[in-house]
PDB file of N, CA and C in Angstrom:
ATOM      1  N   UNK A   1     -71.004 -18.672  45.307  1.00  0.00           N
ATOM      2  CA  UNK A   1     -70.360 -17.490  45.805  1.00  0.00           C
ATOM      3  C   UNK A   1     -69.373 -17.901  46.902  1.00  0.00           C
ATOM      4  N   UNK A   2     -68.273 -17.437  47.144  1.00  0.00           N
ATOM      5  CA  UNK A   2     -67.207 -17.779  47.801  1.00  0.00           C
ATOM      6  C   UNK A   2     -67.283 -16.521  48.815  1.00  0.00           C
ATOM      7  N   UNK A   3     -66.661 -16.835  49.810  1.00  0.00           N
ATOM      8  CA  UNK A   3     -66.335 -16.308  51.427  1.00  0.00           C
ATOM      9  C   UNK A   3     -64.954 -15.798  51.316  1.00  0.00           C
ATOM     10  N   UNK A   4     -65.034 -14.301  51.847  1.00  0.00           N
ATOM     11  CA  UNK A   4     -64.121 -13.214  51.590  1.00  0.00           C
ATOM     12  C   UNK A   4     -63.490 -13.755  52.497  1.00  0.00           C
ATOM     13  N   UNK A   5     -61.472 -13.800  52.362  1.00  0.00           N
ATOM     14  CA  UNK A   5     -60.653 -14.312  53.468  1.00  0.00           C
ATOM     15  C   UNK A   5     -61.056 -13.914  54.775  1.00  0.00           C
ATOM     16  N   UNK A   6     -60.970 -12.694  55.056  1.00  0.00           N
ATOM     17  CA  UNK A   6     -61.743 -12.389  56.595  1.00  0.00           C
ATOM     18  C   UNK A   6     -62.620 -12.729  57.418  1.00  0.00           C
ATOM     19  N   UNK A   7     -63.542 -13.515  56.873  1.00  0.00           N
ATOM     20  CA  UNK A   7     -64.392 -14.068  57.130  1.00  0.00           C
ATOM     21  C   UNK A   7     -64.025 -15.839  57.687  1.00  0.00           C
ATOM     22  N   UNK A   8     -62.913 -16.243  57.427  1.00  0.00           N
ATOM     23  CA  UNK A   8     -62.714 -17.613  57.078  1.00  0.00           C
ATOM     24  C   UNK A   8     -62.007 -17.415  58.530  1.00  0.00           C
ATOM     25  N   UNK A   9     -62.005 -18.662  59.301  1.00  0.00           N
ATOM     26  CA  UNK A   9     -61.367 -18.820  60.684  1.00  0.00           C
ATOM     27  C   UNK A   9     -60.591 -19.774  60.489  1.00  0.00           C
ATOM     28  N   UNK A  10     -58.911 -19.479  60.519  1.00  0.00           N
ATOM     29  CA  UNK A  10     -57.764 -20.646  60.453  1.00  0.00           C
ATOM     30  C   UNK A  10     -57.741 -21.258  61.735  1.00  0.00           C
ATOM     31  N   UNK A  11     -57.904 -20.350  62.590  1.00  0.00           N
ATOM     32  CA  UNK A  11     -57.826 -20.651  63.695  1.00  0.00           C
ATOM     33  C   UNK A  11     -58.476 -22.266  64.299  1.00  0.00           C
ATOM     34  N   UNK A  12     -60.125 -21.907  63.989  1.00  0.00           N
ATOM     35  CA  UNK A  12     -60.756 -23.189  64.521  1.00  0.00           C
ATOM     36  C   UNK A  12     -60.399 -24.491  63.445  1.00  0.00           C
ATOM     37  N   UNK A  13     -60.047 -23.759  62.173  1.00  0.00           N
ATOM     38  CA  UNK A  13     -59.956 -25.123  61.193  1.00  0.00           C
ATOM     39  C   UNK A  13     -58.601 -25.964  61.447  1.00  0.00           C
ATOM     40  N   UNK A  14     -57.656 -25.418  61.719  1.00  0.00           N
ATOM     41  CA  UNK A  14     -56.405 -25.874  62.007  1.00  0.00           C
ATOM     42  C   UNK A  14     -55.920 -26.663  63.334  1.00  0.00           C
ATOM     43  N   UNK A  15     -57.563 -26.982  64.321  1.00  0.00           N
ATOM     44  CA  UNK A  15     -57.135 -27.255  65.932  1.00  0.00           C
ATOM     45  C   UNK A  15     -56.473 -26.886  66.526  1.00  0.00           C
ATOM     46  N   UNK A  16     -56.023 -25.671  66.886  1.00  0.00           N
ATOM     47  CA  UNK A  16     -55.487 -24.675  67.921  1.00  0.00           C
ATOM     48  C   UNK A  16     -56.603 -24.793  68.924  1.00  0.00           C
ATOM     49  N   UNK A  17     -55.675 -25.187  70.339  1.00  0.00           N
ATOM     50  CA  UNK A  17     -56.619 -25.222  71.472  1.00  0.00           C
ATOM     51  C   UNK A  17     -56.943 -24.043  72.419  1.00  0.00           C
ATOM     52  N   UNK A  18     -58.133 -23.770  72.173  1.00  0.00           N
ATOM     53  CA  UNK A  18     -58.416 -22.559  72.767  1.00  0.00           C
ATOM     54  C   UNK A  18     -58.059 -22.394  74.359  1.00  0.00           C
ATOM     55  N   UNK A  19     -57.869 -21.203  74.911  1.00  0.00           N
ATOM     56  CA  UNK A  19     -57.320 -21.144  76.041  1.00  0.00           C
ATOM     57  C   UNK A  19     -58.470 -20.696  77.116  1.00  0.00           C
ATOM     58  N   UNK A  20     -59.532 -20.252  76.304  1.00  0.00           N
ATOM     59  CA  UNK A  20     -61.175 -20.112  76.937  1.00  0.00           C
ATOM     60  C   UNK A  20     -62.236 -20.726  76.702  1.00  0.00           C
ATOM     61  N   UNK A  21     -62.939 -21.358  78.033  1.00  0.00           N
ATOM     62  CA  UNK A  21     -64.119 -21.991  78.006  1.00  0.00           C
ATOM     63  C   UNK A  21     -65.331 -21.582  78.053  1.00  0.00           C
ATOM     64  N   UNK A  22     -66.357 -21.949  76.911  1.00  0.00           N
ATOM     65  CA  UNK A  22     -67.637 -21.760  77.457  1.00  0.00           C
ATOM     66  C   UNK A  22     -68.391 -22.555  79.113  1.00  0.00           C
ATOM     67  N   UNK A  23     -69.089 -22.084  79.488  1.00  0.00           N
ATOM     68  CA  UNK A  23     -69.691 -22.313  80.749  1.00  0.00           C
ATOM     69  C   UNK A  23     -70.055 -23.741  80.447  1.00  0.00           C
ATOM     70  N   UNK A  24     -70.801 -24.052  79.411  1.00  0.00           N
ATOM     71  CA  UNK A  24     -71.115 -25.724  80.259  1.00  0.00           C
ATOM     72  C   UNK A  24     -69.680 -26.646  79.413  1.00  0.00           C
ATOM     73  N   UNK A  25     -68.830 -25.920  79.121  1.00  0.00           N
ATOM     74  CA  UNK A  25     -67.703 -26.702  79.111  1.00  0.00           C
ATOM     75  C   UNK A  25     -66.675 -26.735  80.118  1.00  0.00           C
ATOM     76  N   UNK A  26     -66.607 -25.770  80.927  1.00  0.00           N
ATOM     77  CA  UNK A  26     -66.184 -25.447  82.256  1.00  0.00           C
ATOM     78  C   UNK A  26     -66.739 -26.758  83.402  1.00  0.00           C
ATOM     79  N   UNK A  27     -68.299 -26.620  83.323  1.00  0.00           N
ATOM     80  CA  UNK A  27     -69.395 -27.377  83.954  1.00  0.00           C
ATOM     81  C   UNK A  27     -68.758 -29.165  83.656  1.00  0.00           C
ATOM     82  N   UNK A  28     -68.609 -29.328  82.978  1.00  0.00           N
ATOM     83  CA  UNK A  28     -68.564 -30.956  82.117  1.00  0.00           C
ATOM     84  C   UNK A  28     -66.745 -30.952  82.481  1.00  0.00           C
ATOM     85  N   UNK A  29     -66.273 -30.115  82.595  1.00  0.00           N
ATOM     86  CA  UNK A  29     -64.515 -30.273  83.218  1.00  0.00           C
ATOM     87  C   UNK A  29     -64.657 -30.568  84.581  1.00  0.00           C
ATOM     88  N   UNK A  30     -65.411 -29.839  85.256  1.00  0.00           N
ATOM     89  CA  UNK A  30     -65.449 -29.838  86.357  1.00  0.00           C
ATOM     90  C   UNK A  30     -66.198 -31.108  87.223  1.00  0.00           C
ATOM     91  N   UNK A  31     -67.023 -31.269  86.449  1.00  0.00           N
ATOM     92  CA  UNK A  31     -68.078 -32.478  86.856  1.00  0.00           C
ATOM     93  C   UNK A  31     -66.815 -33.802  86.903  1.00  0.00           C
ATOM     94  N   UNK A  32     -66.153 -33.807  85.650  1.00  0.00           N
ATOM     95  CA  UNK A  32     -65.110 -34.952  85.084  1.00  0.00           C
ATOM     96  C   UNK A  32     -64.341 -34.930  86.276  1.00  0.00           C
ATOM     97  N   UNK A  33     -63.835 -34.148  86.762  1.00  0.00           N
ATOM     98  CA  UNK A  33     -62.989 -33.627  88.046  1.00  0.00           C
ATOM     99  C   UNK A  33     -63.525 -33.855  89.483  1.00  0.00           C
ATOM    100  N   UNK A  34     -64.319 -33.846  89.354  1.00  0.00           N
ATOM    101  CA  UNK A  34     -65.066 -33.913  90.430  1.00  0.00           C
ATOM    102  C   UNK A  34     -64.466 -32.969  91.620  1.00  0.00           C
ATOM    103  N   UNK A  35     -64.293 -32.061  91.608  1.00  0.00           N
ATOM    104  CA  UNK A  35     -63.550 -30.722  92.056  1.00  0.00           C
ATOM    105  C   UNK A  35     -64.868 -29.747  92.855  1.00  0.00           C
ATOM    106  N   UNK A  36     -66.326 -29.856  92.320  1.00  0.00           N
ATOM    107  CA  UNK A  36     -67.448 -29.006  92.758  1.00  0.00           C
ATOM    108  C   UNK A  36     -68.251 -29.806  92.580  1.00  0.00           C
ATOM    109  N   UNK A  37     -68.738 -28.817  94.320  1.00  0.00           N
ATOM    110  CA  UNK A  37     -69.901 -29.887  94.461  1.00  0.00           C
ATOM    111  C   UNK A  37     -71.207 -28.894  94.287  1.00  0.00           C
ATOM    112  N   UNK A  38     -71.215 -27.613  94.361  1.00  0.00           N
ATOM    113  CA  UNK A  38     -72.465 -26.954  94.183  1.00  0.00           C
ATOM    114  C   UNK A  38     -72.437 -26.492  92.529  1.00  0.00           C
ATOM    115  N   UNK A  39     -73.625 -26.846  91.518  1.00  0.00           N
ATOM    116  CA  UNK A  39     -73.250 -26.296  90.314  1.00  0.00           C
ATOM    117  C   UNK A  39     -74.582 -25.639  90.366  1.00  0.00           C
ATOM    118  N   UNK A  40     -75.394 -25.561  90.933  1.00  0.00           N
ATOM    119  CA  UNK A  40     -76.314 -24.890  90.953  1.00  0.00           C
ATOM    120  C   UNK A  40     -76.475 -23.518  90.826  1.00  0.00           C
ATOM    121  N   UNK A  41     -75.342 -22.727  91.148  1.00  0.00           N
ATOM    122  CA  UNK A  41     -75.209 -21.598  91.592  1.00  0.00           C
ATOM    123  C   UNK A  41     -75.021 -21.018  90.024  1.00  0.00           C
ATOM    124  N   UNK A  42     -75.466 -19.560  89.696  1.00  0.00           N
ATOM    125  CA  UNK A  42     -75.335 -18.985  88.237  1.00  0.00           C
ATOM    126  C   UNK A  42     -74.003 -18.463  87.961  1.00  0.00           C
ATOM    127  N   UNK A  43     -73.184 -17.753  89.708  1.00  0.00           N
ATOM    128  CA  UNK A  43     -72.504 -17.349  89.427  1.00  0.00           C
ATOM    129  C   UNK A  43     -71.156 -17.925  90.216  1.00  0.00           C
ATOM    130  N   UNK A  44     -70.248 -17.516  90.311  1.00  0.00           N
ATOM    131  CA  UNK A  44     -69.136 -17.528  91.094  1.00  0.00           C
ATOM    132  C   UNK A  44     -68.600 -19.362  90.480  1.00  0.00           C
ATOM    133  N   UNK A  45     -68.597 -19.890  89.838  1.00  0.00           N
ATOM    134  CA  UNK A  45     -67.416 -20.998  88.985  1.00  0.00           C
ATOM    135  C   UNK A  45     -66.187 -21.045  89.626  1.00  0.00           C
ATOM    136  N   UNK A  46     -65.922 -21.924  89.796  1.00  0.00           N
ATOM    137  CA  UNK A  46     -64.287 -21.797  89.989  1.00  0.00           C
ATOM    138  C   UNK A  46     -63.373 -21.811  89.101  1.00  0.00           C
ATOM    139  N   UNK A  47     -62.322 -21.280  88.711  1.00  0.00           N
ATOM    140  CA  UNK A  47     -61.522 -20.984  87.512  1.00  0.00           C
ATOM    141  C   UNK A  47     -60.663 -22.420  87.306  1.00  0.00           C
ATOM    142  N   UNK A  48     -60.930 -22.404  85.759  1.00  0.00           N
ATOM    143  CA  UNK A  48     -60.121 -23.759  85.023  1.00  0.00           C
ATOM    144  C   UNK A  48     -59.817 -23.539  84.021  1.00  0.00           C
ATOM    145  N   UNK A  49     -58.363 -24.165  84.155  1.00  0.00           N
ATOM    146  CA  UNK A  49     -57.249 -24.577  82.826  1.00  0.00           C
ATOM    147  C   UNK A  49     -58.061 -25.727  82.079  1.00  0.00           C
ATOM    148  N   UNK A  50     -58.008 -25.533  80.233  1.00  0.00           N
ATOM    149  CA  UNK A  50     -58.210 -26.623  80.147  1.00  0.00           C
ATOM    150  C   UNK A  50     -57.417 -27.897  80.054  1.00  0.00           C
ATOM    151  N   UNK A  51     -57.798 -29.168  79.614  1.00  0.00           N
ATOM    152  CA  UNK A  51     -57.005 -30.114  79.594  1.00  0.00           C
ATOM    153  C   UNK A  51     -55.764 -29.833  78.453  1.00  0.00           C
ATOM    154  N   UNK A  52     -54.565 -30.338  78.597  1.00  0.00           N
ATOM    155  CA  UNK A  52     -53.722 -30.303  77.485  1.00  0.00           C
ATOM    156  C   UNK A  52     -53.649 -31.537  76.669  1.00  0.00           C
TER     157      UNK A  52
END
């Protein structure tokens, strides 16, 4: 059985770089960066571009 076009994502298949991060990808940018030093905290992140 085959998958109705709507369903199908060009988007992720084609590597278009997303312009939003999940949290522990934010976490693992930031760590790389070494930019923060408290990660403990649940809330308040500091806002990041990702890499180009």
């Amino acid at each position: 059985m085959t998958q109705h076009n709507s369903f199908k994502s060009s988007a992720s298949s084609s590597g278009v770089k997303r312009n939003v991060l999940k949290r522990f990808e934010r976490v693992e940018l930031l760590k790389k960066r070494g930019t923060v030093k408290d990660l403990k905290r649940v809330t308040k992140l500091p806002k990041t571009k990702p890499d180009a």
